[in-house]
C-alpha atoms as a PDB file:
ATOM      1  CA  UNK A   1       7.731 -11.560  -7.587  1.00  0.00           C
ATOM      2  CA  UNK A   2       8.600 -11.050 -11.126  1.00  0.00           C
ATOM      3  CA  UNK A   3       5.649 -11.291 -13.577  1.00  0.00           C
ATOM      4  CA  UNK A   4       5.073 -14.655 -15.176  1.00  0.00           C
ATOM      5  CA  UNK A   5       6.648 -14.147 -18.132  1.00  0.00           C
ATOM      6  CA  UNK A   6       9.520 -12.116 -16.374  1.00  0.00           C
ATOM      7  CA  UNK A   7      10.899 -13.772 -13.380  1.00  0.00           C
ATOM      8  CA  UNK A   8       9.645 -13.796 -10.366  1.00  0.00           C
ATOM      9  CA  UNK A   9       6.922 -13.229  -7.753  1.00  0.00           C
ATOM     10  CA  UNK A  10       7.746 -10.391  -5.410  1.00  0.00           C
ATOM     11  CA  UNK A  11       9.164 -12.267  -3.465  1.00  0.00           C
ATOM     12  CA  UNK A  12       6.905 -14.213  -4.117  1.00  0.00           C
ATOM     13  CA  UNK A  13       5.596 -12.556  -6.916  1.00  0.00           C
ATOM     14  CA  UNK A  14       4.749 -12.409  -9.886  1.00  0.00           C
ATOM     15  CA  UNK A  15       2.827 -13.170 -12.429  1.00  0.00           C
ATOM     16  CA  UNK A  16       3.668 -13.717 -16.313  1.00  0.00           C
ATOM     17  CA  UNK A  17       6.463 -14.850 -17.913  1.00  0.00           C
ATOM     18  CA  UNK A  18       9.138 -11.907 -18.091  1.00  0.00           C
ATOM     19  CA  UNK A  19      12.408 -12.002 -20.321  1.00  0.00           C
ATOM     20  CA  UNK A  20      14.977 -12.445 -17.735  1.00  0.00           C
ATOM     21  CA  UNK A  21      18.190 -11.394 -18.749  1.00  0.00           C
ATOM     22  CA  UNK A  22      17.202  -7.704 -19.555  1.00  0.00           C
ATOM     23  CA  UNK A  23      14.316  -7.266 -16.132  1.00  0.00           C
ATOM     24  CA  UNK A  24      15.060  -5.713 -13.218  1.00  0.00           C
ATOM     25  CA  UNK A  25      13.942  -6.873  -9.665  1.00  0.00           C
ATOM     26  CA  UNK A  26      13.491  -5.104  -6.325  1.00  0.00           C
ATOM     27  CA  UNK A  27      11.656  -5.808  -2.889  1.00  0.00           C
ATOM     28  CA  UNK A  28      11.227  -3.404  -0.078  1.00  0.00           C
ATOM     29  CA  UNK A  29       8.765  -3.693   2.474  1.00  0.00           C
ATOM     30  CA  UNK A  30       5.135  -4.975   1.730  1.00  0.00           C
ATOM     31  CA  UNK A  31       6.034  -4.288  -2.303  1.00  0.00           C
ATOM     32  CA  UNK A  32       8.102  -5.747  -4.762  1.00  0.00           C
ATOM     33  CA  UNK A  33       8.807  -3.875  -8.451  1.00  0.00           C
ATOM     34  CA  UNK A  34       9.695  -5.390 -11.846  1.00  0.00           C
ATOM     35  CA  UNK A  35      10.633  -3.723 -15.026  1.00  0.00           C
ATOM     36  CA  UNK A  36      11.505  -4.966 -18.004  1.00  0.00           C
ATOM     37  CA  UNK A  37      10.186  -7.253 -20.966  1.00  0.00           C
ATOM     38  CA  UNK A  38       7.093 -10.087 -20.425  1.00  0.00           C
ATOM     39  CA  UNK A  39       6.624 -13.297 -22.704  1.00  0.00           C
ATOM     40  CA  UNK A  40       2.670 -15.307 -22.266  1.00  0.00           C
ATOM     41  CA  UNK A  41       3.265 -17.221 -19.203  1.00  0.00           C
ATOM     42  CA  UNK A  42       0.318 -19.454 -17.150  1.00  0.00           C
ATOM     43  CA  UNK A  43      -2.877 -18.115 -15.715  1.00  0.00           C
ATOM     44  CA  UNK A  44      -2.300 -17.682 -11.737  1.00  0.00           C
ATOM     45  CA  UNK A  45      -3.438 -15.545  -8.877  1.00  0.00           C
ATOM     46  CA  UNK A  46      -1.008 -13.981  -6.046  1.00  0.00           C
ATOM     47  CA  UNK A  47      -2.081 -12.841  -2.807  1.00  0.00           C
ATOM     48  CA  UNK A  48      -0.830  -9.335  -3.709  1.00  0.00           C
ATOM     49  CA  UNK A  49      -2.708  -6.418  -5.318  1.00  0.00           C
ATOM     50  CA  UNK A  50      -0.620  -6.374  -9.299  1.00  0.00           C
ATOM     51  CA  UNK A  51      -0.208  -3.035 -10.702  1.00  0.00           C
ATOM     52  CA  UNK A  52       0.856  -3.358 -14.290  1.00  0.00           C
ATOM     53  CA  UNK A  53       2.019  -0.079 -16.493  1.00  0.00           C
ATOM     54  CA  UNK A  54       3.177   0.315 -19.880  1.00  0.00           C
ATOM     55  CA  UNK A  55       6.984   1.221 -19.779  1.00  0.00           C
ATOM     56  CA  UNK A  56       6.820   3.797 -21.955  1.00  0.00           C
ATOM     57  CA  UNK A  57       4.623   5.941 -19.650  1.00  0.00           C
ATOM     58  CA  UNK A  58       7.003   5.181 -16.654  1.00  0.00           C
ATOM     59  CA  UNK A  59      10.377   5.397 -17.548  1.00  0.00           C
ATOM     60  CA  UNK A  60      12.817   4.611 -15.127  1.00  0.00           C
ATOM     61  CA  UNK A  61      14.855   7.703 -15.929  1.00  0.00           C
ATOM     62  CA  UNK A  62      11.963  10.251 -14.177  1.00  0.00           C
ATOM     63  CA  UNK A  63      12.360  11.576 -11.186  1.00  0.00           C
ATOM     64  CA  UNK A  64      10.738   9.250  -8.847  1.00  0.00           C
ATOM     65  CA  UNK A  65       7.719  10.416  -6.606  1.00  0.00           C
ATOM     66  CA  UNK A  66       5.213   8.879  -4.332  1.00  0.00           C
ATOM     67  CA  UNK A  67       1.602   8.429  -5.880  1.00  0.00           C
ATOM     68  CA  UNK A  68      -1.623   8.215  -3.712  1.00  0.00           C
ATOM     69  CA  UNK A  69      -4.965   6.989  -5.480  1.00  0.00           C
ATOM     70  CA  UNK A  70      -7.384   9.326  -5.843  1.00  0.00           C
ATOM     71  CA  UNK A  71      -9.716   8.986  -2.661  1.00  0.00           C
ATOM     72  CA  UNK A  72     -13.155   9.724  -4.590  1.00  0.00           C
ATOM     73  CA  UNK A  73     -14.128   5.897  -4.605  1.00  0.00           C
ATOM     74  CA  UNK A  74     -17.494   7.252  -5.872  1.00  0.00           C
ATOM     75  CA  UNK A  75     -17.096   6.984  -9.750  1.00  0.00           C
ATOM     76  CA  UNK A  76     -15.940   3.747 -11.695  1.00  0.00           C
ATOM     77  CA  UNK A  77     -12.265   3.851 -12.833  1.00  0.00           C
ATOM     78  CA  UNK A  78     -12.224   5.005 -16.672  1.00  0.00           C
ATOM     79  CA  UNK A  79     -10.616   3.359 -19.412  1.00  0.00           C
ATOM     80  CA  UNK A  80      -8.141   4.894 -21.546  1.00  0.00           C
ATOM     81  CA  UNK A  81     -10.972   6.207 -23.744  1.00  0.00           C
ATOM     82  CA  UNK A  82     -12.580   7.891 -21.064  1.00  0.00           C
ATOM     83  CA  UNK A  83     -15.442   5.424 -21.062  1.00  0.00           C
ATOM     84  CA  UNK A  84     -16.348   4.033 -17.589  1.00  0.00           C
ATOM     85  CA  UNK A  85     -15.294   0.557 -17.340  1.00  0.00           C
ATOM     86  CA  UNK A  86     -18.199  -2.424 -16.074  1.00  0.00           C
ATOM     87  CA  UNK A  87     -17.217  -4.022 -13.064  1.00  0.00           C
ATOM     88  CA  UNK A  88     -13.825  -2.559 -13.204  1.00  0.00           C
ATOM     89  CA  UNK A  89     -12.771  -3.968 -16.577  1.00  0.00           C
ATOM     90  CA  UNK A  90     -11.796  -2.162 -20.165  1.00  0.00           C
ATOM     91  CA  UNK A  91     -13.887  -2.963 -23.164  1.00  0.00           C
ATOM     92  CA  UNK A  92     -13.615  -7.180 -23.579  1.00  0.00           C
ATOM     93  CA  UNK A  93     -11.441  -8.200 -26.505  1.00  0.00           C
ATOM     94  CA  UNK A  94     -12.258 -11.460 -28.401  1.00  0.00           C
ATOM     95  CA  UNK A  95     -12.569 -13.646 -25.135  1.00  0.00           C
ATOM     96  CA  UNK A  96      -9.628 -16.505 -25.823  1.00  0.00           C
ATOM     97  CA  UNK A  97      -7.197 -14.022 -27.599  1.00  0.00           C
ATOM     98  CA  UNK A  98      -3.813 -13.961 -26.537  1.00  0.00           C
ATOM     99  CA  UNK A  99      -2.148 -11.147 -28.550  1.00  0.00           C
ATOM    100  CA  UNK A 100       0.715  -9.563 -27.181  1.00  0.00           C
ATOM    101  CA  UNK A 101      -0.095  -5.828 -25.682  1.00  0.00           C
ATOM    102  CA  UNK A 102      -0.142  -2.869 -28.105  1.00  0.00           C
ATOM    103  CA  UNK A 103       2.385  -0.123 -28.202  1.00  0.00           C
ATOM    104  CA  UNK A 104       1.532   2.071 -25.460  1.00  0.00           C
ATOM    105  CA  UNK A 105      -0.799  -0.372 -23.408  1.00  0.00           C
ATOM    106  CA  UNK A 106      -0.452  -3.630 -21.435  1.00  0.00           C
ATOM    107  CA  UNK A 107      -2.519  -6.726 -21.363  1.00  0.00           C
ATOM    108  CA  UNK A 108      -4.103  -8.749 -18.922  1.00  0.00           C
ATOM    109  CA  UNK A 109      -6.731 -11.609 -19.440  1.00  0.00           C
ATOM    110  CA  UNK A 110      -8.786 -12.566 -16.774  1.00  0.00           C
ATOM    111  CA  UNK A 111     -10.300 -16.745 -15.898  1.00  0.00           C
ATOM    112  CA  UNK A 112     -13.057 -16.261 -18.133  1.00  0.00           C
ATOM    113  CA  UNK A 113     -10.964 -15.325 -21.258  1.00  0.00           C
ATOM    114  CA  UNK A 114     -11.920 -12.083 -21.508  1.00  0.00           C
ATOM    115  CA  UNK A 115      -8.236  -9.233 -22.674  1.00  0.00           C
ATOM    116  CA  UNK A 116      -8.264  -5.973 -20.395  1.00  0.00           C
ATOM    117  CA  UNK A 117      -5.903  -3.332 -21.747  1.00  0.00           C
ATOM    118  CA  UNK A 118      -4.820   0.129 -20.330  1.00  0.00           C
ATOM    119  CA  UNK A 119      -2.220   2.000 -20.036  1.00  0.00           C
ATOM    120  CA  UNK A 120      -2.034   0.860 -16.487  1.00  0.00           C
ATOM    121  CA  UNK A 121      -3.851  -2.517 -14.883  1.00  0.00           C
ATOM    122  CA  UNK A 122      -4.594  -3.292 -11.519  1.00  0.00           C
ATOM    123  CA  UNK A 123      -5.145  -7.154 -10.557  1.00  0.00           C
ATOM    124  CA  UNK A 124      -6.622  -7.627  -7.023  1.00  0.00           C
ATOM    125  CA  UNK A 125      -5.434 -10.567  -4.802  1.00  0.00           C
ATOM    126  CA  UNK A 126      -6.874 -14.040  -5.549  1.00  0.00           C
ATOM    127  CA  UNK A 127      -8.090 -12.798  -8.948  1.00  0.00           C
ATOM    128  CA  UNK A 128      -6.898 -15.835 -12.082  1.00  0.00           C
ATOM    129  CA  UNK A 129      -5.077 -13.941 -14.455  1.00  0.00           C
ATOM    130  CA  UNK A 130      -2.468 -14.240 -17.082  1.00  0.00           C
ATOM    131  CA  UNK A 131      -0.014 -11.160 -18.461  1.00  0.00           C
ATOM    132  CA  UNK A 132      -0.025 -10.571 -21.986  1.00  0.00           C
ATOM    133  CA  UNK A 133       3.566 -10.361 -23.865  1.00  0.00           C
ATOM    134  CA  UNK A 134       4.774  -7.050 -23.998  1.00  0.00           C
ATOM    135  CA  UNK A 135       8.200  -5.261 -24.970  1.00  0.00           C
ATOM    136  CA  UNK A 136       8.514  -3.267 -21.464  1.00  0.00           C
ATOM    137  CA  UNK A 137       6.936  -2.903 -18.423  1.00  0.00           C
ATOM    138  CA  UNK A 138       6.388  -1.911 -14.981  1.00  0.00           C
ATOM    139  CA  UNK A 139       4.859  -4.123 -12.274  1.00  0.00           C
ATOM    140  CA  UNK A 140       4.528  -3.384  -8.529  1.00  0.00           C
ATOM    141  CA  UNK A 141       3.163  -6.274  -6.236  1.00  0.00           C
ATOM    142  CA  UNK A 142       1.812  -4.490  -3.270  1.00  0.00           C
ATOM    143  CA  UNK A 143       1.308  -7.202  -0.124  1.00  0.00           C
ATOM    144  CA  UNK A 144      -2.214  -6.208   1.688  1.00  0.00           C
ATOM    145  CA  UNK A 145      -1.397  -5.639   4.499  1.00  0.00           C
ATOM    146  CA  UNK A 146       0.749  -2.568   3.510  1.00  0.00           C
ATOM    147  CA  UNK A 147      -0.058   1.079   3.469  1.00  0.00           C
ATOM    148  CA  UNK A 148      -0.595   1.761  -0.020  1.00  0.00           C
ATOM    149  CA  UNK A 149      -3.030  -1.160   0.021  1.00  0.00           C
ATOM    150  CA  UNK A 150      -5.851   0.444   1.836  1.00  0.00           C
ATOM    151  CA  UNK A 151      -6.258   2.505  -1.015  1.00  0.00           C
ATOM    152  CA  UNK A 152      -5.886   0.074  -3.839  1.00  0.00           C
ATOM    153  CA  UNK A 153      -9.039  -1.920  -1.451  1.00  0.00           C
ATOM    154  CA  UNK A 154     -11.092   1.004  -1.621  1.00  0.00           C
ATOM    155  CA  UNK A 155     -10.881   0.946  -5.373  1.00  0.00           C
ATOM    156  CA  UNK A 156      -9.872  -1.995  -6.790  1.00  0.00           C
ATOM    157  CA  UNK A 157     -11.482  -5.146  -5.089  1.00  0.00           C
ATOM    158  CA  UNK A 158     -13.535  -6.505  -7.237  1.00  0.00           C
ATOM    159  CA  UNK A 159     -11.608  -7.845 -10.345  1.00  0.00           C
ATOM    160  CA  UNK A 160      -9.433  -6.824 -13.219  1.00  0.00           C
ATOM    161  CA  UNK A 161      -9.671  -3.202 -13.585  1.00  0.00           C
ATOM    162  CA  UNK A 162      -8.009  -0.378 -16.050  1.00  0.00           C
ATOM    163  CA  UNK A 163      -6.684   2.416 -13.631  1.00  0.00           C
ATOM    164  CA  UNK A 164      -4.998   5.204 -15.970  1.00  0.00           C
ATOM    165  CA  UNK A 165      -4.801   7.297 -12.928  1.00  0.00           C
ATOM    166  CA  UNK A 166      -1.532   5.074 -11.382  1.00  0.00           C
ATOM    167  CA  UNK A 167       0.175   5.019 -15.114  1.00  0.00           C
ATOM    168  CA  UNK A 168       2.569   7.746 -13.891  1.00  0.00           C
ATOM    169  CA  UNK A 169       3.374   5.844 -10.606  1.00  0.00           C
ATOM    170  CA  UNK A 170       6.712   5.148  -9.478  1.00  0.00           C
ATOM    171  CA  UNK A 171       7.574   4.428  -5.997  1.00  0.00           C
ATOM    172  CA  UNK A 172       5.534   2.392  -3.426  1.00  0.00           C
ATOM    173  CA  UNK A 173       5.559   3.680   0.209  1.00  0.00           C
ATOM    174  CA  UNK A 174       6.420   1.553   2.537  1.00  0.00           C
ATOM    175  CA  UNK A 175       4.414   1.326   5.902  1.00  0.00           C
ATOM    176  CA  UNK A 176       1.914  -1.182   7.293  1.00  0.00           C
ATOM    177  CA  UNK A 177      -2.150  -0.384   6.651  1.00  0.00           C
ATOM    178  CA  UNK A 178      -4.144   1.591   9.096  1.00  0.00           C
ATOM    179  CA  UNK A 179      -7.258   0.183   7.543  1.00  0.00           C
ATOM    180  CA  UNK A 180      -6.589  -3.640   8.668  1.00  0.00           C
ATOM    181  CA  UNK A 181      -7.306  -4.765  12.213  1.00  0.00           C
ATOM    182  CA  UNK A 182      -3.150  -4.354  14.118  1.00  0.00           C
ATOM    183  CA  UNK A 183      -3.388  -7.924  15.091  1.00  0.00           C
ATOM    184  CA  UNK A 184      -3.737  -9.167  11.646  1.00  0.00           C
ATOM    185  CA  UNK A 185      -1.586  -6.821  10.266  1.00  0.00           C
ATOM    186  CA  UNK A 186       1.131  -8.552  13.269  1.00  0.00           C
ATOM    187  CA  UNK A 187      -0.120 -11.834  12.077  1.00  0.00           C
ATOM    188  CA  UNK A 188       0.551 -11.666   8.727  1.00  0.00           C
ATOM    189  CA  UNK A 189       4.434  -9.890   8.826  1.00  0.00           C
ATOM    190  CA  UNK A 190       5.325 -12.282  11.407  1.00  0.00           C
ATOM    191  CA  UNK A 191       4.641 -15.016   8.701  1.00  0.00           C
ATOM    192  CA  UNK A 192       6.631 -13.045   6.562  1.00  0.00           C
ATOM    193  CA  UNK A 193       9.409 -13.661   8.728  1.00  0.00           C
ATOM    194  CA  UNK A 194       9.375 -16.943   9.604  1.00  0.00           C
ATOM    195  CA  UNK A 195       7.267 -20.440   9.758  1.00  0.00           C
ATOM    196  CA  UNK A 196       4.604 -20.466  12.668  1.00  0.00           C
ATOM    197  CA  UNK A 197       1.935 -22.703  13.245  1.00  0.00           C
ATOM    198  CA  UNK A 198      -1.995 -21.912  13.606  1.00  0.00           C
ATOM    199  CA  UNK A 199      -1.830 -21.691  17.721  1.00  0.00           C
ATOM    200  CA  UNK A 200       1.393 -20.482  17.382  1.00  0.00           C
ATOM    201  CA  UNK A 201       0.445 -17.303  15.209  1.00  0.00           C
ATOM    202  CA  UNK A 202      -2.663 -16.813  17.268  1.00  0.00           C
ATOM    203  CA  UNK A 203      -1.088 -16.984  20.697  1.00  0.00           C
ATOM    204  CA  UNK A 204       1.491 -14.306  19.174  1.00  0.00           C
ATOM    205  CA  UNK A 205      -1.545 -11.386  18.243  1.00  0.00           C
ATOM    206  CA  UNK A 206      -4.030 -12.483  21.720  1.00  0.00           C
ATOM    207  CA  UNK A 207      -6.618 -14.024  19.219  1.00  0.00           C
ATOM    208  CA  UNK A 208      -7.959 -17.737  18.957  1.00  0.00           C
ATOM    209  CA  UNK A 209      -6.746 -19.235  15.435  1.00  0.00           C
ATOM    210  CA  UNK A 210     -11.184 -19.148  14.247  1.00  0.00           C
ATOM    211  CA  UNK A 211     -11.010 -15.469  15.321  1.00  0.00           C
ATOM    212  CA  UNK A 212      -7.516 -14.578  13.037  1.00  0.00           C
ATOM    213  CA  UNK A 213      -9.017 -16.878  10.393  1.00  0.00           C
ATOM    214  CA  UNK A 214     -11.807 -14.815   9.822  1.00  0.00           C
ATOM    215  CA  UNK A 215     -10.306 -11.690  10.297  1.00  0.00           C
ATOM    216  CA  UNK A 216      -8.880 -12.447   7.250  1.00  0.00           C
ATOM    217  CA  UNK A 217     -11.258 -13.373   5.053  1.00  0.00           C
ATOM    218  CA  UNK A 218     -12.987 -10.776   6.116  1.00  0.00           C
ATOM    219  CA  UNK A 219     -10.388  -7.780   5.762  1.00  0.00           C
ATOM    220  CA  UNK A 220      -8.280  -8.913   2.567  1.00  0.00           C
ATOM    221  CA  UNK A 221     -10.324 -11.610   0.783  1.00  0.00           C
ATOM    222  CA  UNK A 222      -8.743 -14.505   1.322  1.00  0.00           C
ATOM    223  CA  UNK A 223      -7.818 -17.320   3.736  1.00  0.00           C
ATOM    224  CA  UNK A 224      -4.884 -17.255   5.632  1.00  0.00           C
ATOM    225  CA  UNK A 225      -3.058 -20.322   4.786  1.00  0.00           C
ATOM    226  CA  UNK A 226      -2.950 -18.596   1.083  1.00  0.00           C
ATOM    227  CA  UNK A 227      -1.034 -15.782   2.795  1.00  0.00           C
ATOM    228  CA  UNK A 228       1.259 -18.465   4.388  1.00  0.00           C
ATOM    229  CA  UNK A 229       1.872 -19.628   0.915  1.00  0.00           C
ATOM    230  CA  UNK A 230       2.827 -16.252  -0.509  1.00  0.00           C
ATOM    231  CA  UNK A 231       4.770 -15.157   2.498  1.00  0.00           C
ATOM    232  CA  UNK A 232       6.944 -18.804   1.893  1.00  0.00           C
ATOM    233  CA  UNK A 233       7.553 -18.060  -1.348  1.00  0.00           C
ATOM    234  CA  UNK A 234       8.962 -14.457  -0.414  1.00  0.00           C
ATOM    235  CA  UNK A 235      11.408 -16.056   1.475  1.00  0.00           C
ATOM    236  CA  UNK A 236      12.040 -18.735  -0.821  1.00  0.00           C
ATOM    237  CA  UNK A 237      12.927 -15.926  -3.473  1.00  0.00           C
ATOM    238  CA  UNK A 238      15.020 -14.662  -1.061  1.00  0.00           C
ATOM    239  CA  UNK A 239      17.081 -17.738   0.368  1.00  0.00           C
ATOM    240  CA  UNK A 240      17.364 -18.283  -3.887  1.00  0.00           C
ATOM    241  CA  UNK A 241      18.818 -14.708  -4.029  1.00  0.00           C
ATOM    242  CA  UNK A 242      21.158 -15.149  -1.478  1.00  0.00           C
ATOM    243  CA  UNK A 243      22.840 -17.969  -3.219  1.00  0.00           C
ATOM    244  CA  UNK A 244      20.628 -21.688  -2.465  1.00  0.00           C
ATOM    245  CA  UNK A 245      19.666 -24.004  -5.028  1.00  0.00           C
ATOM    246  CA  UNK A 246      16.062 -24.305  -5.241  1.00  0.00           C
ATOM    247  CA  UNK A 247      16.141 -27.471  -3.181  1.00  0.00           C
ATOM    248  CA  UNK A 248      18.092 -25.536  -0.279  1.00  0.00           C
ATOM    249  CA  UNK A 249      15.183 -22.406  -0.432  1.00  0.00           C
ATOM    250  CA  UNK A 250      12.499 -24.841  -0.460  1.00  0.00           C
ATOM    251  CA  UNK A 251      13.534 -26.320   3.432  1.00  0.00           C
ATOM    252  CA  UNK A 252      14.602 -23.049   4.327  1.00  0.00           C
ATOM    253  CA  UNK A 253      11.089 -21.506   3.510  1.00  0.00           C
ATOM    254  CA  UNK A 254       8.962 -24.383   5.062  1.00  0.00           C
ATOM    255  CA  UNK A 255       8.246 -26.167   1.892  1.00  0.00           C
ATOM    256  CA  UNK A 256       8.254 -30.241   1.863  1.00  0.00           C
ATOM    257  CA  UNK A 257      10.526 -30.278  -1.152  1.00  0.00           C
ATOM    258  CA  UNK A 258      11.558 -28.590  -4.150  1.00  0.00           C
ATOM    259  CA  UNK A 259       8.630 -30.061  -5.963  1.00  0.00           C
ATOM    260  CA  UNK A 260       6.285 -28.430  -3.558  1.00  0.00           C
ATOM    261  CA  UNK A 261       7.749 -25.378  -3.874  1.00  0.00           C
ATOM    262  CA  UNK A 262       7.907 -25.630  -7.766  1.00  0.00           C
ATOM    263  CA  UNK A 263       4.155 -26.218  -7.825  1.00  0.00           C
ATOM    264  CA  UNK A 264       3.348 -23.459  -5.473  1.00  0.00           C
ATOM    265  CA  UNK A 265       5.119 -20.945  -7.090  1.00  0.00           C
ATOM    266  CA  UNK A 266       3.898 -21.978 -10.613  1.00  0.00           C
ATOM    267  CA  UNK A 267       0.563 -21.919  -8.897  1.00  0.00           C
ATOM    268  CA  UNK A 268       0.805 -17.919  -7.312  1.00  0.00           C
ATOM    269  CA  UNK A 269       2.974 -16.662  -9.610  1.00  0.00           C
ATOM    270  CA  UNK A 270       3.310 -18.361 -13.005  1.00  0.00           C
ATOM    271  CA  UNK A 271       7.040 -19.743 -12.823  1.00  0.00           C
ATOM    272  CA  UNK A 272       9.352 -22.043 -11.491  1.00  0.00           C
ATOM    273  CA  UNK A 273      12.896 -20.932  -9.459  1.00  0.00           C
ATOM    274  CA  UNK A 274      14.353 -21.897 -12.349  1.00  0.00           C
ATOM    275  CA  UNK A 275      12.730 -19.260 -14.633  1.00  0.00           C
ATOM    276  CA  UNK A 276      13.644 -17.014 -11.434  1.00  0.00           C
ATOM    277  CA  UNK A 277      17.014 -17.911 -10.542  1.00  0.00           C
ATOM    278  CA  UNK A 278      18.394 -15.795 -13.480  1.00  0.00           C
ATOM    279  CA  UNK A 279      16.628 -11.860 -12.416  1.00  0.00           C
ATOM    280  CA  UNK A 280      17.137 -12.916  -8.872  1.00  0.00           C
ATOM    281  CA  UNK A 281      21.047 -13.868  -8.922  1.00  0.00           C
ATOM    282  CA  UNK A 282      21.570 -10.659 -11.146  1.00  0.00           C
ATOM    283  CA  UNK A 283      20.330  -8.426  -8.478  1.00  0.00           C
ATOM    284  CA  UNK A 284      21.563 -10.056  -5.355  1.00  0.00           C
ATOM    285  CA  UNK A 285      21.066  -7.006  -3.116  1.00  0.00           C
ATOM    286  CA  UNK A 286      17.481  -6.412  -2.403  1.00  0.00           C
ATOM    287  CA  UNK A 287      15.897  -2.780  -1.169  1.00  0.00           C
ATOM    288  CA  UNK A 288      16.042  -2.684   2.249  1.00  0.00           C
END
């Protein structure tokens, strides 16, 4: 989904509050990508792992290429000063500030008020955050249960954290995670794809709904019915691309009512379909 501030969660995405009319919007499988501008927008978390990267340092002129993070999940990520970072965050701002990010950084700030800036962010799932304004940027949403995810778990689990080493990044790869357990891996892209009960979901992977519960707290940090939430709002975002009115994509992703899926989405991601409805319907075709 876009970030709040932009417009919408990857599919379910996002998280800020992104100028619309000039962002760009894409979803492929387990990721979605926004680039363009980012206005203050509500604090929120997603169930996705947020990489956020200032524009500048990614322009969408390079030649793409795949990125892997580094595997040596022995030394703290460093800040763009080359200082470690504590517990995975930059050097706290003025807790309660909510400046707009500096020319050649982007801004994130975290449930307790405290500003992390870098040249690139990384927001785990779960984690209360809000994007700070900037001009341009880059924002992948990468779903946990994808490839590229086992890496960002290794390194980036435990809050906010500055990660210069992704600011050149520019392609996700799509593919599920060989880290997570197969059957929750199953579980969760089936509920990508459409509604399913508890049983039903459990019956579908051979495990009993406690087991598959705690499989996923366990393995990405959160419960499952959050997951149901996100996965909802991906195809909510998509039944809106496709041409529905927000009261038409809230039945056809399993929400009560267009309220419901108003507060849901303002909840994960920071906006409402209608701040969506604009990147969405001006990229109707998503990546495949």
């Amino acid at each position: 989904m876009p970030p709040s501030g932009a417009a919408e969660p990857v599919a379910a995405g996002s998280c800020h509050h992104l100028g619309v009319s000039r962002g760009r919007f894409t979803v492929g499988d387990g990721y979605a990508e926004y680039r363009g501008p980012a206005t203050d927008g509500a604090a929120h978390r997603h169930a996705a792992f947020q990489i956020v990267i200032a524009a500048q340092l990614n322009p969408p002129g390079d030649a793409a290429h795949r990125h892997t993070v580094p595997q040596d999940v022995s030394a703290p990520p460093l800040n763009v000063a080359g200082s470690a970072v504590v517990d995975g965050a930059s050097p706290p701002a003025r807790p309660g500030v909510s400046s707009a990010a500096s020319q050649g950084d982007v801004g994130v700030v975290d449930d307790a008020g405290i500003e992390h800036r870098g040249v690139a962010l990384v927001v785990p799932p779960m984690v209360r955050h809000r994007l700070l304004p900037a001009a341009d940027l880059v924002t992948f949403y990468v779903e946990p249960h994808s490839v590229f995810a086992d890496d960002l778990r290794a390194r980036y689990r435990d809050g906010i954290a500055a990660a210069p080493e992704l600011h050149d990044l520019r392609e996700i790869g799509e593919g599920r995670s060989r880290a997570l357990d197969p059957r929750l891996v199953r579980a969760m892209r089936l509920l990508s794809e459409r509604n399913l009960s508890m049983p039903e979901l459990a019956a579908e992977v051979g495990l009993s709904p406690q087991r598959l519960r705690a499989l996923a707290r366990q393995q990405v940090g959160m419960p499952l019915p959050r997951w149901r939430v996100w996965a909802e709002l991906r195809r909510a975002a998509e039944a809106l691309r496709a041409g529905q009115s927000p009261a038409e994509a809230a039945v056809t992703a399993g929400f009560a009512d267009q309220a419901h899926l108003t507060r849901r989405m303002r909840e994960m991601v920071g906006l409402t379909p209608a701040a969506v409805l604009p990147i969405l319907r001006a990229h109707p075709h998503p990546a495949p």
